[in-house]
Protein backbone atom coordinates (compact mmCIF):
# COMPACT_ATOMS: atom_id res chain seq x y z
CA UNK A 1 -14.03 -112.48 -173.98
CA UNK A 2 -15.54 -115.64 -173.39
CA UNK A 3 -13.55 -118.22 -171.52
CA UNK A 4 -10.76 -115.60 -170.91
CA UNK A 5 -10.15 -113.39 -167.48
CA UNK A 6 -10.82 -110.25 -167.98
CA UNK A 7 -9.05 -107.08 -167.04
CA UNK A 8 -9.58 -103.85 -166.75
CA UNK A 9 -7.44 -101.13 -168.78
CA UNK A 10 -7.42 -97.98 -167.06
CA UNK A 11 -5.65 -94.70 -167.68
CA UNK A 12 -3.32 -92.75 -165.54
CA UNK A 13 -5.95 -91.05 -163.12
CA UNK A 14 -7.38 -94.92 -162.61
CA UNK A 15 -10.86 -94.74 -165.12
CA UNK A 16 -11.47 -97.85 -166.98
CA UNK A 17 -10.47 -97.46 -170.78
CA UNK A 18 -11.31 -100.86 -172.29
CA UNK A 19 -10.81 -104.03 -171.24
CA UNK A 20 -7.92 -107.06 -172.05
CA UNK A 21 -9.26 -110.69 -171.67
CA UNK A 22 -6.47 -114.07 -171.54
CA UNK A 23 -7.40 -117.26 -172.40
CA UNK A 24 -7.83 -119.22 -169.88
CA UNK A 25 -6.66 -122.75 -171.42
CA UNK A 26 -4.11 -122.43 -174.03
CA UNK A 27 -5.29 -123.33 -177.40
CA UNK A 28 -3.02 -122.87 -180.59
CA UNK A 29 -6.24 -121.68 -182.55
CA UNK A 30 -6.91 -118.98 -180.49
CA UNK A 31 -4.91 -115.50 -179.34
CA UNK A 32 -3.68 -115.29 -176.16
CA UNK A 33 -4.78 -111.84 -175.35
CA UNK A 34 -7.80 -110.04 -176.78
CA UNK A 35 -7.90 -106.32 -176.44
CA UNK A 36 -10.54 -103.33 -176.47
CA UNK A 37 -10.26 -102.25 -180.42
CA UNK A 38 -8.66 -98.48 -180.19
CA UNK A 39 -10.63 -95.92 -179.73
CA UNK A 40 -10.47 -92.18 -178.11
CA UNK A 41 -10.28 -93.46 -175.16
CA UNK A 42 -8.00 -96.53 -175.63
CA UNK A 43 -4.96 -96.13 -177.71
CA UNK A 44 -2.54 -99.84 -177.18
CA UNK A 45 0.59 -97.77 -178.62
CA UNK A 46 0.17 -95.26 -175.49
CA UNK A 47 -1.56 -97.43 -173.32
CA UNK A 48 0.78 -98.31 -170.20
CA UNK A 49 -0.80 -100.71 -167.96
CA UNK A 50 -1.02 -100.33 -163.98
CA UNK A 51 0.64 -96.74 -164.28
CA UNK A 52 -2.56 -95.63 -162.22
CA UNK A 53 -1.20 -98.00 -159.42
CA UNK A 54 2.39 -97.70 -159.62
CA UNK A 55 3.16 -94.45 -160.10
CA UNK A 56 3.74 -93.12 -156.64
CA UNK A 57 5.98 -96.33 -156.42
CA UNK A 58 7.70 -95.01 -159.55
CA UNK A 59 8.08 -91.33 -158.35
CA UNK A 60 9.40 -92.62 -154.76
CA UNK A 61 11.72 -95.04 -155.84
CA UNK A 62 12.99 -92.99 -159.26
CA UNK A 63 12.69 -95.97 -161.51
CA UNK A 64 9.82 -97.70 -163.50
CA UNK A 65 10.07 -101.16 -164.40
CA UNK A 66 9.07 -102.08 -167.84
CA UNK A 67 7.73 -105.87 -168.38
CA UNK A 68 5.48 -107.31 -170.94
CA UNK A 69 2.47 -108.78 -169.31
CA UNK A 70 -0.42 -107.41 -167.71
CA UNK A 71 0.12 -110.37 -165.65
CA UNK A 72 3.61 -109.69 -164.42
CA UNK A 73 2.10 -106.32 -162.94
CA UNK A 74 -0.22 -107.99 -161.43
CA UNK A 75 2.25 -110.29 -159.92
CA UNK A 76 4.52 -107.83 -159.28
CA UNK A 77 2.50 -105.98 -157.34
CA UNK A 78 1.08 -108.67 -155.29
CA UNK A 79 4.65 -109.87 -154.05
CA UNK A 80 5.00 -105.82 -153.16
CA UNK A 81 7.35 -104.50 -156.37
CA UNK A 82 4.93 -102.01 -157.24
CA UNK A 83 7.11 -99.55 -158.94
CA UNK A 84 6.40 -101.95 -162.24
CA UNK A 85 4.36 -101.35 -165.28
CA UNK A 86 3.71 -103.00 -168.43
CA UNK A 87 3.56 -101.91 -172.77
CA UNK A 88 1.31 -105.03 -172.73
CA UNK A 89 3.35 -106.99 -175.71
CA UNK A 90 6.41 -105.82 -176.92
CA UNK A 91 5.35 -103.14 -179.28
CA UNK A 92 7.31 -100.08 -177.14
CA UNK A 93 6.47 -96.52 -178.26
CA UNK A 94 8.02 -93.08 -177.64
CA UNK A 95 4.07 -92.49 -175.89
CA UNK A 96 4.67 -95.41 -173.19
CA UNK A 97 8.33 -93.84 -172.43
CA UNK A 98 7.03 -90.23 -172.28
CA UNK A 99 4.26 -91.15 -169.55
CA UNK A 100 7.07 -92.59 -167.34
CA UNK A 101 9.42 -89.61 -167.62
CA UNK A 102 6.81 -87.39 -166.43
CA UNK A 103 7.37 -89.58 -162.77
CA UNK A 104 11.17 -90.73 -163.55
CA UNK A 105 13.90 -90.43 -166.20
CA UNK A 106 15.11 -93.83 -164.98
CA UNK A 107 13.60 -96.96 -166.61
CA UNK A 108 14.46 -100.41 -166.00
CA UNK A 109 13.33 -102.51 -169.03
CA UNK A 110 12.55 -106.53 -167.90
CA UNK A 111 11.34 -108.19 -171.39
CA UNK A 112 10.79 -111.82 -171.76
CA UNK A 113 14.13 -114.04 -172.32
CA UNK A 114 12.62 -115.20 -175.34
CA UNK A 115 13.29 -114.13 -178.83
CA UNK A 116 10.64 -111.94 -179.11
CA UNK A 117 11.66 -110.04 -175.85
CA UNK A 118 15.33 -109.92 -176.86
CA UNK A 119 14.67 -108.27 -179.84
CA UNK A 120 12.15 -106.18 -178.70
CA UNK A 121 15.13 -105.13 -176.06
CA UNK A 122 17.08 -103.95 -178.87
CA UNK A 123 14.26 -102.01 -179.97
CA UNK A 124 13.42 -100.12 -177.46
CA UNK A 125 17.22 -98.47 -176.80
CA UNK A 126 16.90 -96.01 -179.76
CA UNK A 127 13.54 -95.15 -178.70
CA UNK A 128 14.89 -94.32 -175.37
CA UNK A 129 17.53 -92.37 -176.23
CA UNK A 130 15.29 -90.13 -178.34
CA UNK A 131 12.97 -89.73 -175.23
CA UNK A 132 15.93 -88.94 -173.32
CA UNK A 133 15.40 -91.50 -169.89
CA UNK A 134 18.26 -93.37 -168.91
CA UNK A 135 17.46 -97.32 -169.77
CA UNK A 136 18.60 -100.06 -168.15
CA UNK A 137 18.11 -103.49 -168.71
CA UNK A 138 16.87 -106.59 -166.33
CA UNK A 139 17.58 -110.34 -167.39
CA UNK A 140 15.91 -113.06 -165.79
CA UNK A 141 17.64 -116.12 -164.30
CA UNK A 142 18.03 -118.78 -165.94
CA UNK A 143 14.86 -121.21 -165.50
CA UNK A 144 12.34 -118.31 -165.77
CA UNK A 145 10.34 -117.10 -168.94
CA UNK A 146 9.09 -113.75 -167.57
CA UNK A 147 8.82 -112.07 -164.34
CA UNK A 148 5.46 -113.32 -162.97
CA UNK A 149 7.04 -117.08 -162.92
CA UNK A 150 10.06 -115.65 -161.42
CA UNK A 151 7.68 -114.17 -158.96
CA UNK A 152 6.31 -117.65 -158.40
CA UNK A 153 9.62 -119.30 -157.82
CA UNK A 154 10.41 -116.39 -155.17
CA UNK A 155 9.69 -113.04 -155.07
CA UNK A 156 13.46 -112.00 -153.87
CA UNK A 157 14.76 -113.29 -157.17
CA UNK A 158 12.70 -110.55 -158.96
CA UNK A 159 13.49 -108.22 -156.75
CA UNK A 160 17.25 -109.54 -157.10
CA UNK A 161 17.15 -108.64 -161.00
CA UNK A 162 15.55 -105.85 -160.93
CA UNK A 163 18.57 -104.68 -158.50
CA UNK A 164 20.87 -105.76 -160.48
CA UNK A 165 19.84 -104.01 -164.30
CA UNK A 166 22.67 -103.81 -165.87
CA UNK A 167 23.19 -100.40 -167.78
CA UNK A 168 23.01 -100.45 -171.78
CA UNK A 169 25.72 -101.03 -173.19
CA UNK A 170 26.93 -103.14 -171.01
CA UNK A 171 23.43 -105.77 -171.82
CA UNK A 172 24.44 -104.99 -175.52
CA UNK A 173 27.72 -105.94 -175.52
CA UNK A 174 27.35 -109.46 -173.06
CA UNK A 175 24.26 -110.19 -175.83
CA UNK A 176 26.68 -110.07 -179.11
CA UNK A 177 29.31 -111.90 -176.95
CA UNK A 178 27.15 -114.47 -176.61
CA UNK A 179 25.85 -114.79 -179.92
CA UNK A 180 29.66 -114.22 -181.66
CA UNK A 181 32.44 -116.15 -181.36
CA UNK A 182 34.18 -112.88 -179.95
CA UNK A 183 38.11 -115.30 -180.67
CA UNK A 184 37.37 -114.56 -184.60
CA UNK A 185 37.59 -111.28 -186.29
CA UNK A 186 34.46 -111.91 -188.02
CA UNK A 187 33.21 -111.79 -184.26
């Protein structure tokens, strides 16, 4: 973990399970994020970060918000949205959707914009309809790569999205009619 900031992991009753560390000065040689390996205490598939914090947040406002990055918690909670927790990548399991139904069937997912979040996005709808919560999806202005520089820019535009998650299908079918010329029938 040198030259990285460290974090804390903890589970749902607050005890610290491992540790995460970011590099603190990008280098293209190096990962990003380096986790605790797994063990019995740490598990990364069921691992949902900052659900010790947020989930009286989640249970009072009936809706946990999904984003990538430890650091978009972190953010998140700072600027007072503190009903937000993060899969820490965008490997989403059944494991990280079954510890927020136990405080809300009613999950907001905020991915990056990127391709990696987008797809990821698609992902995680068939794992949430075999969990059985009711997904929704956030998208991020334009101008913003994730949630903690939204959060930067101003706090009320995250807030703003997060109001604003649009239901399913409805994210599914504005994505395809952006990627297909919807005036062909090959579209």
């Amino acid at each position: 973990f040198r030259g990285r900031m460290t974090v804390p992991l903890m589970d749902s009753a607050g005890q610290v399970v491992g540790f995460t560390g970011r590099i603190l000065h990008d280098d293209p040689k190096a990962p990003k994020y380096l986790n605790t390996p797994q063990t019995l205490l740490y598990d990364k598939s069921r691992h949902v970060f900052g659900l010790s914090q947020a989930k009286e947040a989640i249970r009072r406002s009936d809706r946990a918000v999904i984003v990538e990055g430890n650091l978009d918690v972190v953010s998140s909670h700072q600027a007072g949205i503190k009903n937000v927790v993060a899969t820490a990548g965008t490997a989403m399991t059944e494991w990280h959707l079954k510890a927020l139904s136990r405080l809300s069937h009613n999950v907001s997912l905020a991915f990056d914009g990127d391709k990696a979040g987008l797809a990821a996005t698609e992902r995680a709808i068939p794992i949430a309809q075999r969990v059985g919560v009711e997904l929704s999806i956030v998208t991020l202005p334009d101008g913003a790569k994730d949630p903690d520089e939204l959060i930067q820019q101003d706090s009320q535009l995250w807030s703003e999205a997060i109001a604003q998650a649009q239901p399913v299908v409805d994210w599914v079918l504005e994505q395809y009619s952006r990627r297909e010329n919807m005036q062909s029938a090959a579209g």
